[in-house]
PDB file of N, CA and C in Angstrom:
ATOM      1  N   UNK A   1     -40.621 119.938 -20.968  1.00  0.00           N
ATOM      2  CA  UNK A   1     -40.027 119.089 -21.977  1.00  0.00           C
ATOM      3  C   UNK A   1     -40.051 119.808 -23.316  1.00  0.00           C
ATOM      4  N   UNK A   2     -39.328 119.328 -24.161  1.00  0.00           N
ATOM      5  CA  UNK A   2     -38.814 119.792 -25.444  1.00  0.00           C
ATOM      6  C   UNK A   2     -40.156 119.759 -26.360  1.00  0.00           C
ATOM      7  N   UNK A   3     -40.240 119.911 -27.768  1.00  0.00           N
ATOM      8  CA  UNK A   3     -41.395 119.476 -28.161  1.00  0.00           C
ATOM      9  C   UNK A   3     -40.758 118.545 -29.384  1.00  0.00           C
ATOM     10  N   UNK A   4     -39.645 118.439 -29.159  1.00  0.00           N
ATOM     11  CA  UNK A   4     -39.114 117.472 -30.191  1.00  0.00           C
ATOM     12  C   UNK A   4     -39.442 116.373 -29.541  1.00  0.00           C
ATOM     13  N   UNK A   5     -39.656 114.823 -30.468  1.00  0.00           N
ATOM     14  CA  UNK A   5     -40.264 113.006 -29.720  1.00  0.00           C
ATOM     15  C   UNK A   5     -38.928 112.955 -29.277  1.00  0.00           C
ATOM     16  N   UNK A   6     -39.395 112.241 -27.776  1.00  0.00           N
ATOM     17  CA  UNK A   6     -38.185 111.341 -27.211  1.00  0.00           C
ATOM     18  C   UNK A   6     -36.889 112.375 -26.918  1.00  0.00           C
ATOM     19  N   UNK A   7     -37.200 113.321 -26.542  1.00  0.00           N
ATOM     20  CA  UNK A   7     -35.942 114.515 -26.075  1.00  0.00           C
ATOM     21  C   UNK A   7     -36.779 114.643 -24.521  1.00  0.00           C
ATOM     22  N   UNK A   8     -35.905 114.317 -24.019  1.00  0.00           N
ATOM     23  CA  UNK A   8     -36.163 115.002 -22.408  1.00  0.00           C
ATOM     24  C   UNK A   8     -35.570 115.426 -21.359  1.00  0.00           C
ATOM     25  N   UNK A   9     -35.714 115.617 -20.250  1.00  0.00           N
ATOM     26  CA  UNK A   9     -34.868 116.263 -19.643  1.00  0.00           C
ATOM     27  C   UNK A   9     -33.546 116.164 -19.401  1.00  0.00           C
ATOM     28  N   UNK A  10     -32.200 116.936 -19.505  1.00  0.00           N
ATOM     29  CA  UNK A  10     -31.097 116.518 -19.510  1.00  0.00           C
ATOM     30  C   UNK A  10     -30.560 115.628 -20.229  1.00  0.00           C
ATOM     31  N   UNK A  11     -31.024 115.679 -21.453  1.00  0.00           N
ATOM     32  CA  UNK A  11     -30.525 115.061 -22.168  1.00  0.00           C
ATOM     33  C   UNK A  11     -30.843 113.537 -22.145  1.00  0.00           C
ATOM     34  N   UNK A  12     -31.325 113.554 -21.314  1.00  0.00           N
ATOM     35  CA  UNK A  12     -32.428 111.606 -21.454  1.00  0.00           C
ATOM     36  C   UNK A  12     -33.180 111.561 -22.581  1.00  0.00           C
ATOM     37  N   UNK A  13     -33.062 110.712 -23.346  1.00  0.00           N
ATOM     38  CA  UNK A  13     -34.093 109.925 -24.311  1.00  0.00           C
ATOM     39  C   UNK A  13     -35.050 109.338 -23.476  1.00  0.00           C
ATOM     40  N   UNK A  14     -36.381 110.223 -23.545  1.00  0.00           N
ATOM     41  CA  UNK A  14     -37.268 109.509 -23.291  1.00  0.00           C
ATOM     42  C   UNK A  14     -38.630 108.128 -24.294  1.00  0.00           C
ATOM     43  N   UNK A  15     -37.691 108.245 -25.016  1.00  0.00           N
ATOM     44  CA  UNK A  15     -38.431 107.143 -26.342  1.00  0.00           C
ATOM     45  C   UNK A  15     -39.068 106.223 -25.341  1.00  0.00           C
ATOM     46  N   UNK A  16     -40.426 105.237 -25.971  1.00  0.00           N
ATOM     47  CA  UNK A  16     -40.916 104.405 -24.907  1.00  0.00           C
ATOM     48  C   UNK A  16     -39.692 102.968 -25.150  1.00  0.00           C
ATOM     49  N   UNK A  17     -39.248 102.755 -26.209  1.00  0.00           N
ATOM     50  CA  UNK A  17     -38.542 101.464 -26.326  1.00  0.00           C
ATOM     51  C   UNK A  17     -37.463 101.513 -25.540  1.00  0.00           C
ATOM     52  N   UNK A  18     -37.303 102.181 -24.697  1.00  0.00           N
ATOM     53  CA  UNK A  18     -35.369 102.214 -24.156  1.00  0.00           C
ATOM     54  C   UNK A  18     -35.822 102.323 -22.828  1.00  0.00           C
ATOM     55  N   UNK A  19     -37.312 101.957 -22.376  1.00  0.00           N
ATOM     56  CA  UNK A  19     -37.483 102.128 -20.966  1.00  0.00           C
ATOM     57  C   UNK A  19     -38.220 100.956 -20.464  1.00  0.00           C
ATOM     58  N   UNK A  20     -38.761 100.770 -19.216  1.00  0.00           N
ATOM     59  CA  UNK A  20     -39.872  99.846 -18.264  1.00  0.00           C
ATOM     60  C   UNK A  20     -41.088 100.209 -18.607  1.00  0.00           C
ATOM     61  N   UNK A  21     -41.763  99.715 -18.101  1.00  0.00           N
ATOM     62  CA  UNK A  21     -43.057  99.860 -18.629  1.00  0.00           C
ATOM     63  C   UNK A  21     -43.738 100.802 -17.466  1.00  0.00           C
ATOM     64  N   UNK A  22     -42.844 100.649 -15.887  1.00  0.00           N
ATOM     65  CA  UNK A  22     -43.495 101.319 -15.306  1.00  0.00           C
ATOM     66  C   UNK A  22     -42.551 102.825 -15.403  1.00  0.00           C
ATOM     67  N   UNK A  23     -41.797 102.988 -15.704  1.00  0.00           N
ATOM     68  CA  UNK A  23     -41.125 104.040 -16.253  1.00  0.00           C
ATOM     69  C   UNK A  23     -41.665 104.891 -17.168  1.00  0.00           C
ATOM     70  N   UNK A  24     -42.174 104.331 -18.382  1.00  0.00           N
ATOM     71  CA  UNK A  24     -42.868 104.987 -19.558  1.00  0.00           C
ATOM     72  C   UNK A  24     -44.291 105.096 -19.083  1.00  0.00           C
ATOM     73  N   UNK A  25     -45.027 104.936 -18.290  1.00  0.00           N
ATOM     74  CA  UNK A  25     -46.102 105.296 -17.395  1.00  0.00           C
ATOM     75  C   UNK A  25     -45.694 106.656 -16.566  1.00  0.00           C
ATOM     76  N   UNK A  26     -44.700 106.547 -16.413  1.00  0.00           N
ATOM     77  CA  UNK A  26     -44.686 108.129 -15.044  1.00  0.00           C
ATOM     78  C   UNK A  26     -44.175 108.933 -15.688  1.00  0.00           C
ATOM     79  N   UNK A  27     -43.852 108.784 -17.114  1.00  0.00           N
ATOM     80  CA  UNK A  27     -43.240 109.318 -18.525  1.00  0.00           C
ATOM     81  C   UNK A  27     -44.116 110.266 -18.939  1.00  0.00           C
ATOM     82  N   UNK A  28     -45.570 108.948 -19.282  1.00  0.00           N
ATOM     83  CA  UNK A  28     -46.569 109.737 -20.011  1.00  0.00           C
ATOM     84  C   UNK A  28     -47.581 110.255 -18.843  1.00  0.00           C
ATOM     85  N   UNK A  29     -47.721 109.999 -17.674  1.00  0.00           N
ATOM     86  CA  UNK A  29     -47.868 111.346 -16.700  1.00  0.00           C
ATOM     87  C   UNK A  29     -47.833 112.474 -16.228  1.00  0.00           C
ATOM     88  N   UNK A  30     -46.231 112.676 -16.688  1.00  0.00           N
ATOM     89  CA  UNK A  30     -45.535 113.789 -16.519  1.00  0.00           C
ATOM     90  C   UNK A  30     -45.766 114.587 -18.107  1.00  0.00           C
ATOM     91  N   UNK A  31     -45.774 113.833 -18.801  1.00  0.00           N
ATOM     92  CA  UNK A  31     -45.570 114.470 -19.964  1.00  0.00           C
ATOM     93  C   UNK A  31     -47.304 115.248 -20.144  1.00  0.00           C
ATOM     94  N   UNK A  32     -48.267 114.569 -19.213  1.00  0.00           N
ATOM     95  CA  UNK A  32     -50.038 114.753 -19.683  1.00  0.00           C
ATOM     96  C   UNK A  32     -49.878 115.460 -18.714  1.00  0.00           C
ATOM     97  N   UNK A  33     -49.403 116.104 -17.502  1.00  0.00           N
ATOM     98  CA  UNK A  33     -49.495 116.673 -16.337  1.00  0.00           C
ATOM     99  C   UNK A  33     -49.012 118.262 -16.809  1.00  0.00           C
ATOM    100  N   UNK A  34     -48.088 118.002 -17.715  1.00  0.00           N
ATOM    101  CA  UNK A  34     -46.951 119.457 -18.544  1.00  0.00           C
ATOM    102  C   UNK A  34     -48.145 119.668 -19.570  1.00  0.00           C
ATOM    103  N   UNK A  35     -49.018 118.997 -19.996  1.00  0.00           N
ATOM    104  CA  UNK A  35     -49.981 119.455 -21.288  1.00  0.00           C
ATOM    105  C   UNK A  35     -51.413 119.902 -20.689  1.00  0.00           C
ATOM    106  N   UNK A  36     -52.031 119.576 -19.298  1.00  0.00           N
ATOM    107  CA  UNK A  36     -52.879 119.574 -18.902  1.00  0.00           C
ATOM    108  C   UNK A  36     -52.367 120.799 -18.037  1.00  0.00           C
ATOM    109  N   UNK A  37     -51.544 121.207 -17.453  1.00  0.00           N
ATOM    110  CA  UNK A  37     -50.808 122.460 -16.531  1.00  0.00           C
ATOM    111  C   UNK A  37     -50.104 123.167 -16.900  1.00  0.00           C
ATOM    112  N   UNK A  38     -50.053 123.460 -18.356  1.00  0.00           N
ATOM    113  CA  UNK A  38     -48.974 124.268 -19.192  1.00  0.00           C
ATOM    114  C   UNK A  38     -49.041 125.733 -18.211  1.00  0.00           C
ATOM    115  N   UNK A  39     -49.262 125.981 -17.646  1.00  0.00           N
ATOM    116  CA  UNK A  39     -48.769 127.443 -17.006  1.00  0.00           C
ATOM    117  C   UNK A  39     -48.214 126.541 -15.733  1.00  0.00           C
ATOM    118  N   UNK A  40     -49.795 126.334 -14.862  1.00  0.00           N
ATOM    119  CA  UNK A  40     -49.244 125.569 -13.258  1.00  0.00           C
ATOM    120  C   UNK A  40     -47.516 125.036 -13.075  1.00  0.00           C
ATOM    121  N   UNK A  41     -47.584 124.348 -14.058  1.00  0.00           N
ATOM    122  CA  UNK A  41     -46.024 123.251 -14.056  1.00  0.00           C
ATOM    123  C   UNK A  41     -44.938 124.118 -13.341  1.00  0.00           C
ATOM    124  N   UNK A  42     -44.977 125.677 -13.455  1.00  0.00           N
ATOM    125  CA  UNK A  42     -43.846 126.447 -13.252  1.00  0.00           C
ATOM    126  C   UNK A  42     -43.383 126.684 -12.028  1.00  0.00           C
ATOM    127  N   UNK A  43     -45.063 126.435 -11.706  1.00  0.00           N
ATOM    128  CA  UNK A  43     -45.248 126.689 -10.071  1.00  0.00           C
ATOM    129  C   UNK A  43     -45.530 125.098  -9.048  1.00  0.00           C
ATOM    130  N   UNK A  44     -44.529 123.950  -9.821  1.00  0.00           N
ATOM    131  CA  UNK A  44     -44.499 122.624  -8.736  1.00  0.00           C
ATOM    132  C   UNK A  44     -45.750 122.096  -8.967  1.00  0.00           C
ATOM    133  N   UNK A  45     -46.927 122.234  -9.931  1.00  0.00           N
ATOM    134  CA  UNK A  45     -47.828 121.197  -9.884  1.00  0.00           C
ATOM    135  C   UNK A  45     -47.444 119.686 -10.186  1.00  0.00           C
ATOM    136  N   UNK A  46     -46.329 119.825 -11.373  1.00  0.00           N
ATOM    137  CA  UNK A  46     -46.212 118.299 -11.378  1.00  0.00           C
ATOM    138  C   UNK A  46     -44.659 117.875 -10.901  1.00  0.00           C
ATOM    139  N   UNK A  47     -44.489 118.752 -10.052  1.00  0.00           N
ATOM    140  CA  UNK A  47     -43.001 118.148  -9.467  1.00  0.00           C
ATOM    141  C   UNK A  47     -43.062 116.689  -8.741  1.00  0.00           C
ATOM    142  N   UNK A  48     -44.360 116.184  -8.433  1.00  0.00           N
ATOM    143  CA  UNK A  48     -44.209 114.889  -7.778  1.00  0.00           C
ATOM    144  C   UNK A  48     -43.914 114.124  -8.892  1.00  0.00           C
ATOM    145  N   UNK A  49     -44.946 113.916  -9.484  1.00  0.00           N
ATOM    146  CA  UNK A  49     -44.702 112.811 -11.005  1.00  0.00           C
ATOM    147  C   UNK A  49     -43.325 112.840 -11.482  1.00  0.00           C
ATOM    148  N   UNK A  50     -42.702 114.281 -11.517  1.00  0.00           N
ATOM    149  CA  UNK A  50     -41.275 114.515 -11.798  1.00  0.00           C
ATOM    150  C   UNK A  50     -39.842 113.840 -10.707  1.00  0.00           C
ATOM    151  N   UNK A  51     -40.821 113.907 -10.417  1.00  0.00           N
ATOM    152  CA  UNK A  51     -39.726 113.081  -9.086  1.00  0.00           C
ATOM    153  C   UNK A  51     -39.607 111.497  -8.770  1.00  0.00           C
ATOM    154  N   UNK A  52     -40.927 111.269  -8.944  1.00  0.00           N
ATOM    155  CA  UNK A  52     -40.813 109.609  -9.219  1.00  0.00           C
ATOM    156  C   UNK A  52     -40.528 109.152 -10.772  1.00  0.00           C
ATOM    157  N   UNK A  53     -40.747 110.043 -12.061  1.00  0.00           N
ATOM    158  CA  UNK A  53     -39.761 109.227 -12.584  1.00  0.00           C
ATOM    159  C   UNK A  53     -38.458 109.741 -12.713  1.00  0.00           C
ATOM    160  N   UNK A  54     -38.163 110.668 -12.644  1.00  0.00           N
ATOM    161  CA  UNK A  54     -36.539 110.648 -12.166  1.00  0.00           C
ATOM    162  C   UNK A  54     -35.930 109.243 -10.962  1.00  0.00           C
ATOM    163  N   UNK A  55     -36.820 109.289 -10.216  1.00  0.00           N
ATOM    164  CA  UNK A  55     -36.036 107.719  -9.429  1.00  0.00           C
ATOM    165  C   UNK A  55     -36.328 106.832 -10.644  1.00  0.00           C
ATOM    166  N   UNK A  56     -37.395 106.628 -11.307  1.00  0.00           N
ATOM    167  CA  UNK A  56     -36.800 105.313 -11.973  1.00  0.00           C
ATOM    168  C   UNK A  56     -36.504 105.121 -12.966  1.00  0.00           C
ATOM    169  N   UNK A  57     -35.817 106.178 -13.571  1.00  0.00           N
ATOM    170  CA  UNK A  57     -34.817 106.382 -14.489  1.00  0.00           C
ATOM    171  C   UNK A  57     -33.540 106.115 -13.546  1.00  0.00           C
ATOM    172  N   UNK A  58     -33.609 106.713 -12.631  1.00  0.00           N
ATOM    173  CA  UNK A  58     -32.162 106.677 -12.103  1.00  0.00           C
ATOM    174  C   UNK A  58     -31.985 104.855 -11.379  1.00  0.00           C
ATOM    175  N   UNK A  59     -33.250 104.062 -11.173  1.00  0.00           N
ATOM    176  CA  UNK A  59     -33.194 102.572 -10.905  1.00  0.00           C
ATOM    177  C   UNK A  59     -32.689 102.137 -12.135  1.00  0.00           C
ATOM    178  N   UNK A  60     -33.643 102.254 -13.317  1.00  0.00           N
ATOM    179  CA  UNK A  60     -33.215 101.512 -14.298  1.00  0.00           C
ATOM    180  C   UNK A  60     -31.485 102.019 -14.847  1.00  0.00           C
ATOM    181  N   UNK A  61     -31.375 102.841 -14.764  1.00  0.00           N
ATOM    182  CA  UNK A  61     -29.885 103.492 -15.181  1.00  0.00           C
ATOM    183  C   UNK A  61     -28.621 102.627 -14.385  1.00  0.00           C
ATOM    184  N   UNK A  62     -28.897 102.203 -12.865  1.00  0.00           N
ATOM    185  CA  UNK A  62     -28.038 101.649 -12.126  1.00  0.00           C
ATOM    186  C   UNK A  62     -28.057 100.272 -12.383  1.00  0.00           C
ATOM    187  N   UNK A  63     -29.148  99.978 -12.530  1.00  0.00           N
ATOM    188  CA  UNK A  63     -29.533  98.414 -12.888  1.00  0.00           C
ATOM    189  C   UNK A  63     -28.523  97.900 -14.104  1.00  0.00           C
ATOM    190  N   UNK A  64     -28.843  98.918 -15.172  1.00  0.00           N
ATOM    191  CA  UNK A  64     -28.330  98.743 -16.693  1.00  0.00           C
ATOM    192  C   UNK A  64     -26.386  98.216 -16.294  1.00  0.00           C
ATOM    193  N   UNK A  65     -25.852  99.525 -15.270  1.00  0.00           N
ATOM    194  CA  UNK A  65     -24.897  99.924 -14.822  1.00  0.00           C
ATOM    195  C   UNK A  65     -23.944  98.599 -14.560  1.00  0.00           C
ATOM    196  N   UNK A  66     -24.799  98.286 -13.455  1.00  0.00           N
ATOM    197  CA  UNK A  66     -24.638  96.717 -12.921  1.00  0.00           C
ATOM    198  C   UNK A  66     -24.472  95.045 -13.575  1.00  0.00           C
ATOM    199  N   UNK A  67     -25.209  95.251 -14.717  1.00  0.00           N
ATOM    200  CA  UNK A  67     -25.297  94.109 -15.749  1.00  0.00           C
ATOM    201  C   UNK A  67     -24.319  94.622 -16.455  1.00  0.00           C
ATOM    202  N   UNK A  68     -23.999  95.418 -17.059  1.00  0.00           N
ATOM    203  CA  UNK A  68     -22.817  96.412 -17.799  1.00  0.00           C
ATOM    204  C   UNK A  68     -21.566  95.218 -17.393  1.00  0.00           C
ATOM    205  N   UNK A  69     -21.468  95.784 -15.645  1.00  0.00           N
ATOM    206  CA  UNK A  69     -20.436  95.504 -15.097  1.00  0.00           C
ATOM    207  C   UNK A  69     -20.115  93.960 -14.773  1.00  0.00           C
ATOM    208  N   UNK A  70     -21.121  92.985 -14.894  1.00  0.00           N
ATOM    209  CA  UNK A  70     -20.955  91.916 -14.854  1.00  0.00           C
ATOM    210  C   UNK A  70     -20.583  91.196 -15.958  1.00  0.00           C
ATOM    211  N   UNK A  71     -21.293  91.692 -16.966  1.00  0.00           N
ATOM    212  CA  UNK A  71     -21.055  91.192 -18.214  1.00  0.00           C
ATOM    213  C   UNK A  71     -19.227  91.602 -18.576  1.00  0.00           C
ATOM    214  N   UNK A  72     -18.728  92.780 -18.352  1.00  0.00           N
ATOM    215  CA  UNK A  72     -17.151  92.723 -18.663  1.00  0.00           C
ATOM    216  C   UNK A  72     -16.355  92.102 -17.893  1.00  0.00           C
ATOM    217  N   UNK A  73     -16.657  92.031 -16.411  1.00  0.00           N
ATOM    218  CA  UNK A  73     -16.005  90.680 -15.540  1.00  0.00           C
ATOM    219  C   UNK A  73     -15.870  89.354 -16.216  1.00  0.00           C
ATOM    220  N   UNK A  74     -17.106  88.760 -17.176  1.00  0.00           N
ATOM    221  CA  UNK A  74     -17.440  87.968 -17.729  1.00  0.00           C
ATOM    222  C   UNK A  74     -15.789  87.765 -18.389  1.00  0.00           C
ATOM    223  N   UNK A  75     -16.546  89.011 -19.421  1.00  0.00           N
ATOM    224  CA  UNK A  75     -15.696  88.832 -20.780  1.00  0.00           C
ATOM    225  C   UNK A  75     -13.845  88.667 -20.456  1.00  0.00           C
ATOM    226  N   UNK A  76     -13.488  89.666 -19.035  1.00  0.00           N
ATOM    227  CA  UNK A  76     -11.975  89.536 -19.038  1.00  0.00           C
ATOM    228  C   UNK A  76     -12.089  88.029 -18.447  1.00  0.00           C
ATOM    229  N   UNK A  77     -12.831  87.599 -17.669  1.00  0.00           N
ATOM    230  CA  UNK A  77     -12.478  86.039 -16.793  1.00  0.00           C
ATOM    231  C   UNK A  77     -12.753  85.112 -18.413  1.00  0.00           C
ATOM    232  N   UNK A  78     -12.886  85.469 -19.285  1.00  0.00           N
ATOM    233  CA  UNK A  78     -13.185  84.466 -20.584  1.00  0.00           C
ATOM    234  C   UNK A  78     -11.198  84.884 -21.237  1.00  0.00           C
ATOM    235  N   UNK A  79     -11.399  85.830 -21.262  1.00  0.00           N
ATOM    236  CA  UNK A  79     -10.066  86.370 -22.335  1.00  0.00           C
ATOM    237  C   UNK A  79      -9.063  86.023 -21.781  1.00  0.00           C
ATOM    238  N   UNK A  80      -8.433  85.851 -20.329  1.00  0.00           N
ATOM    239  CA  UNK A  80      -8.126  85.199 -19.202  1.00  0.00           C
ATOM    240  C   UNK A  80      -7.551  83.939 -19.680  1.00  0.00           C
ATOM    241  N   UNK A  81      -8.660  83.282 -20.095  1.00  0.00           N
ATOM    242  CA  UNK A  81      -8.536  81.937 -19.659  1.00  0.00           C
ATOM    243  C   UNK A  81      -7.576  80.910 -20.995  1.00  0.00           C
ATOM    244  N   UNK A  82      -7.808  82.101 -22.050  1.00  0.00           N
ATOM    245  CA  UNK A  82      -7.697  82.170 -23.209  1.00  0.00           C
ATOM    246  C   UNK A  82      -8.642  81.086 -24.367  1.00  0.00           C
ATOM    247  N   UNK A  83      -8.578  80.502 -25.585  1.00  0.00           N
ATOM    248  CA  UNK A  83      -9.549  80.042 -26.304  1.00  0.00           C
ATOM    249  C   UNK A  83      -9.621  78.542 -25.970  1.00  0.00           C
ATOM    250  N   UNK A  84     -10.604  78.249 -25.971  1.00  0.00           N
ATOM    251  CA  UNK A  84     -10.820  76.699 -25.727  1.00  0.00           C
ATOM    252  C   UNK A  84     -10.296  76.048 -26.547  1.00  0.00           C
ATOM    253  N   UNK A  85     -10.603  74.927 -26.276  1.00  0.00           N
ATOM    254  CA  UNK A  85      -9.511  73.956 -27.269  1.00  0.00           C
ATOM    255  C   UNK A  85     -10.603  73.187 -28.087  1.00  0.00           C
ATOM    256  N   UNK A  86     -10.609  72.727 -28.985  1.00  0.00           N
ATOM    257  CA  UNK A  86     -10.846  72.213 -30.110  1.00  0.00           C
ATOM    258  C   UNK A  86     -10.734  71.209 -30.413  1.00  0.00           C
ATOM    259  N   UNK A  87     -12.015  69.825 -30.490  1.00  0.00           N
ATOM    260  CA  UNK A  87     -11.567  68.128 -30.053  1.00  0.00           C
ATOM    261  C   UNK A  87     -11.445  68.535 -31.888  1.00  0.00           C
TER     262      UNK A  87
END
C-alpha cells in the first residue's frame, strides 16, 4: 500500500467511512500484516488477509451496485407515471 491515508490498492479508497465494519477490519489487518512483514509481504505472507478483503470489497461493491440499480428503476417507474396531482 501507498503511504498516502486512504489510497489503496487499485485505486480503492480505503478510508474507514466508505466501508463495513467487517471490511475495515481485514483493512487494518492487511494494512498491520504489510507493517509487521515489510520484507515477508513480497514473498505471500499476507496474501490471505489480501484476499479476503478483496472479496469484501468486491461484496460490498456489488451490493452498492444493486441498490444503485433499484433505486433508478424507482426513479424511471416515478418519472413514468408523471407528477401527482395536487388536492
Amino acid at each position: 500500500m501507498t503511504a498516502q491515508e486512504g489510497e489503496g490498492w487499485g485505486g480503492v479508497n480505503l478510508s474507514p467511512h466508505l466501508h463495513t465494519d467487517e471490511c475495515n477490519e481485514l483493512i487494518t489487518l492487511l494494512k498491520q500484516c504489510h507493517t509487521e512483514h515489510n520484507f515477508l509481504k513480497f514473498f505471500g505472507t499476507c496474501n490471505d488477509v489480501d484476499r479476503a478483503m478483496r472479496q469484501c470489497l468486491k461484496k460490498e461493491r456489488l451490493d452498492k451496485r444493486e441498490r444503485s440499480k433499484q433505486h433508478a428503476l424507482e426513479m424511471k417507474k416515478r418519472l413514468k407515471e408523471g407528477p401527482k396531482e395536487q388536492l
